[in-house]
Protein backbone atom coordinates (compact mmCIF):
# COMPACT_ATOMS: atom_id res chain seq x y z
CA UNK A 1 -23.21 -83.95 -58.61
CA UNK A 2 -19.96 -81.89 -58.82
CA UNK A 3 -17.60 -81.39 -56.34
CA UNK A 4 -16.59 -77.82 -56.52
CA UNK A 5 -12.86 -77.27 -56.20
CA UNK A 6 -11.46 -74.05 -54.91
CA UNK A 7 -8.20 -72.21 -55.67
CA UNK A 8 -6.89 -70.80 -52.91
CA UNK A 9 -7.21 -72.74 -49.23
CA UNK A 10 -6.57 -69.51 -47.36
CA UNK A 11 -6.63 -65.96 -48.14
CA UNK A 12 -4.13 -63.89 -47.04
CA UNK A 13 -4.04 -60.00 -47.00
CA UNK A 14 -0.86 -58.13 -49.02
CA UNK A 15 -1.07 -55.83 -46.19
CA UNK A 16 2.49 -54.66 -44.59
CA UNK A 17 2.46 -55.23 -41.05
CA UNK A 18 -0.87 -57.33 -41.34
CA UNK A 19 1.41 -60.17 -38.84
CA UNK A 20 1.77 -63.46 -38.54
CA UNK A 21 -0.32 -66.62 -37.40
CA UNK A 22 -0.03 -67.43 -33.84
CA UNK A 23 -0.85 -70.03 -31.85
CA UNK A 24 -1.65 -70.19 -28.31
CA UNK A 25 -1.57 -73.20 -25.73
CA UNK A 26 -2.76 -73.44 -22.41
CA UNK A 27 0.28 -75.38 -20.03
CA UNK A 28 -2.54 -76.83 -17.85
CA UNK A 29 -4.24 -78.47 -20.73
CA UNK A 30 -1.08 -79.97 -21.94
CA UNK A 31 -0.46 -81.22 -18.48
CA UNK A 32 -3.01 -83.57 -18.18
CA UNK A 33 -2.02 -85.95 -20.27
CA UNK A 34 1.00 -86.21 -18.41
CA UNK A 35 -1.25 -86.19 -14.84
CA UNK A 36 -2.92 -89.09 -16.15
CA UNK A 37 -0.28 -91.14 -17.24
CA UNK A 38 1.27 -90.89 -13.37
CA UNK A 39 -1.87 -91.83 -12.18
CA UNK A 40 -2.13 -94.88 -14.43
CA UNK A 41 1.42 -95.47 -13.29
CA UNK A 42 0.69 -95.16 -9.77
CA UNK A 43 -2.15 -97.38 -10.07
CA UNK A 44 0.14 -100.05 -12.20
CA UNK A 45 2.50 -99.79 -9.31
CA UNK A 46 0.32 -100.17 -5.96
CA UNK A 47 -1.46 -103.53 -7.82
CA UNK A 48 2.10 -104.57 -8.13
CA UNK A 49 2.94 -103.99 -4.41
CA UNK A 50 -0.02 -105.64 -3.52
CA UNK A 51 0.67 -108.57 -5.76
CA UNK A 52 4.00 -108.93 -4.59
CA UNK A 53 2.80 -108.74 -0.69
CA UNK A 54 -0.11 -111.20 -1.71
CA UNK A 55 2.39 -113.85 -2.75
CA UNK A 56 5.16 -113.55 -0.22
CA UNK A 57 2.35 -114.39 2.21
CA UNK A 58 1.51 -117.28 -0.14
CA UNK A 59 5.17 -118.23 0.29
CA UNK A 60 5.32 -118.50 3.50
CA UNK A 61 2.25 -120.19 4.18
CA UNK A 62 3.12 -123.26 2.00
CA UNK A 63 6.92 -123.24 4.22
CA UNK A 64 4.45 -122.82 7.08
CA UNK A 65 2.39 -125.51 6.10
CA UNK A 66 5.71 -128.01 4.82
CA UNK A 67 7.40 -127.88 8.52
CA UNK A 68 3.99 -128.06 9.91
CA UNK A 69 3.39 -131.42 8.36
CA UNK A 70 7.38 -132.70 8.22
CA UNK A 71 7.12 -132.09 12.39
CA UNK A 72 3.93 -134.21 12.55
CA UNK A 73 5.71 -137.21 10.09
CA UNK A 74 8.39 -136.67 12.56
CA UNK A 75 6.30 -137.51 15.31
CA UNK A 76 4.33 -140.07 13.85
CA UNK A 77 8.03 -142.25 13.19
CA UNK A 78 8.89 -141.23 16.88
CA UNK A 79 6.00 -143.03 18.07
CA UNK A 80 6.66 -145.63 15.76
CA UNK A 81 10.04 -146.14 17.12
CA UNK A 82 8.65 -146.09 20.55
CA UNK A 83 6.72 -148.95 20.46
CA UNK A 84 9.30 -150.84 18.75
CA UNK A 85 11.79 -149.77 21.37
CA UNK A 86 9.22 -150.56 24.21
CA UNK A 87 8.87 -154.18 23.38
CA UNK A 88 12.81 -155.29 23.31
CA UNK A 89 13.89 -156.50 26.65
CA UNK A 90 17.35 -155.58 26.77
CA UNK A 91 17.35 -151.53 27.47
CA UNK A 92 21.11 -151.05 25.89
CA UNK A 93 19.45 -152.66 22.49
CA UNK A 94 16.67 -150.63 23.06
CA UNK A 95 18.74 -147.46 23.51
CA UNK A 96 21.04 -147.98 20.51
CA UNK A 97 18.10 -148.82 18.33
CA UNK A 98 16.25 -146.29 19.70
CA UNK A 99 19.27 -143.41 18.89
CA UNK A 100 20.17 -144.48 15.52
CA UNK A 101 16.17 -145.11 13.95
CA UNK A 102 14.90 -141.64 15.66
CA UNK A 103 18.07 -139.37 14.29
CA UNK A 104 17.84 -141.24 10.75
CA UNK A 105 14.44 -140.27 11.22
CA UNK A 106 15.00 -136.81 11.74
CA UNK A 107 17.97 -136.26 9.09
CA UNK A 108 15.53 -138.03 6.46
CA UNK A 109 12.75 -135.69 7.03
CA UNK A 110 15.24 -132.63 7.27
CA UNK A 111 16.37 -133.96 4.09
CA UNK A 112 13.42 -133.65 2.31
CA UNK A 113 12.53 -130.15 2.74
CA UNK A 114 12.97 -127.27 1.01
CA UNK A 115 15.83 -125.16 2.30
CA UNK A 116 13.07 -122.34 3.94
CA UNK A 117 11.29 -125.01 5.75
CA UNK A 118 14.51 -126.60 6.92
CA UNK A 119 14.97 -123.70 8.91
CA UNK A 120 11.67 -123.14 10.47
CA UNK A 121 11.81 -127.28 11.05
CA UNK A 122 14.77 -127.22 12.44
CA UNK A 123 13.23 -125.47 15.36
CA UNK A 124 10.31 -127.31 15.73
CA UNK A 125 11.51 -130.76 15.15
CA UNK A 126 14.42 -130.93 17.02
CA UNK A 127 12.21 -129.79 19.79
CA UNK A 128 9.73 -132.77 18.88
CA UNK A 129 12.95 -134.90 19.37
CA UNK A 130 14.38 -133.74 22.07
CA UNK A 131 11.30 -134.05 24.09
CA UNK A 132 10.67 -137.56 22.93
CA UNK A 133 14.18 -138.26 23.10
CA UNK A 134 13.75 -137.04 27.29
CA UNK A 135 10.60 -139.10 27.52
CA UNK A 136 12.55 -142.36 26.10
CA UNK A 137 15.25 -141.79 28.24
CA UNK A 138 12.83 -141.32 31.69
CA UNK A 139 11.53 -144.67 30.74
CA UNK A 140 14.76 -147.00 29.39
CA UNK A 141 17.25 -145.47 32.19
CA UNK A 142 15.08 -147.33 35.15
CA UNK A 143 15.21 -150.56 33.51
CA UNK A 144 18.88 -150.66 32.88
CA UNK A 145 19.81 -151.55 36.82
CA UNK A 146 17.29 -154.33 36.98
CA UNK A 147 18.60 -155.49 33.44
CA UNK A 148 22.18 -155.89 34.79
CA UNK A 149 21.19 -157.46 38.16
CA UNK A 150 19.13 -159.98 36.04
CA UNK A 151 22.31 -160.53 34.13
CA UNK A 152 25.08 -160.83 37.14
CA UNK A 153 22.46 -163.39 38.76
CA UNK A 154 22.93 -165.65 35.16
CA UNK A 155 26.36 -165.30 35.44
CA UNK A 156 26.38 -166.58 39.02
CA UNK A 157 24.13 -169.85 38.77
């Protein structure tokens, strides 16, 4: 088969005046492109937003959850310390042990948080202590006036 080949692509007239090739565009059509890159961009941008708000909330559920569980180790070694403290007869030994193992306690756990949940802890623990701390004091105060009459009557005999 032959190909045919041609010798001029376009024909154009020797005509004076005959003018020139124009081309026309319509600004509308040109603009869409454009409309739907914004839109794609717009799009991009809200998933990002929404990514970003998803994990902030993510954030602060795991500092949430961290405090949540230091406070309950906290009160778990309170307790522990409480029955160790409620067994010594002496209520000054009980009170010294009592203030040193609960606020090691406390610093420890502090300690070992991250610095968000530190500050959320820091509320909710030291009420945990103070409260127990009240609670320990209702209970070794009473038995510190029997304790020293028990010891004056030693001394005497």
């Amino acid at each position: 088969m032959k190909v045919p080949t041609y010798k001029r692509q376009l024909q154009r007239t020797d005509r004076p005046g005959a003018g020139m090739l124009t081309a026309q565009v319509n600004p509308n059509v040109m603009a869409l492109a454009g409309q739907g890159l914004e839109q794609a961009g717009q799009q991009l941008f809200s998933f990002g937003a929404d990514m970003l708000e998803v994990e902030t909330k993510k954030q602060q559920l795991a500092i949430k959850s961290e405090s949540s569980i230091a406070v309950q180790d906290l009160d778990t070694q309170l307790k522990d310390i409480r029955l160790t403290v409620n067994k010594m007869q002496n209520p000054f030994q009980a009170e010294a042990y009592w203030v040193s193992e609960s606020q090691n306690a406390l610093k420890r756990i502090n300690n070992s948080l991250s610095k968000e949940a530190q500050s959320l802890f820091s509320i909710n623990g030291q009420k945990l202590y103070t409260d127990a701390n009240y609670a320990f004091k209702l209970d070794n105060d009473p038995k510190i006036p029997e304790h020293t009459k028990g010891i004056a009557n030693n001394e005497r005999n």
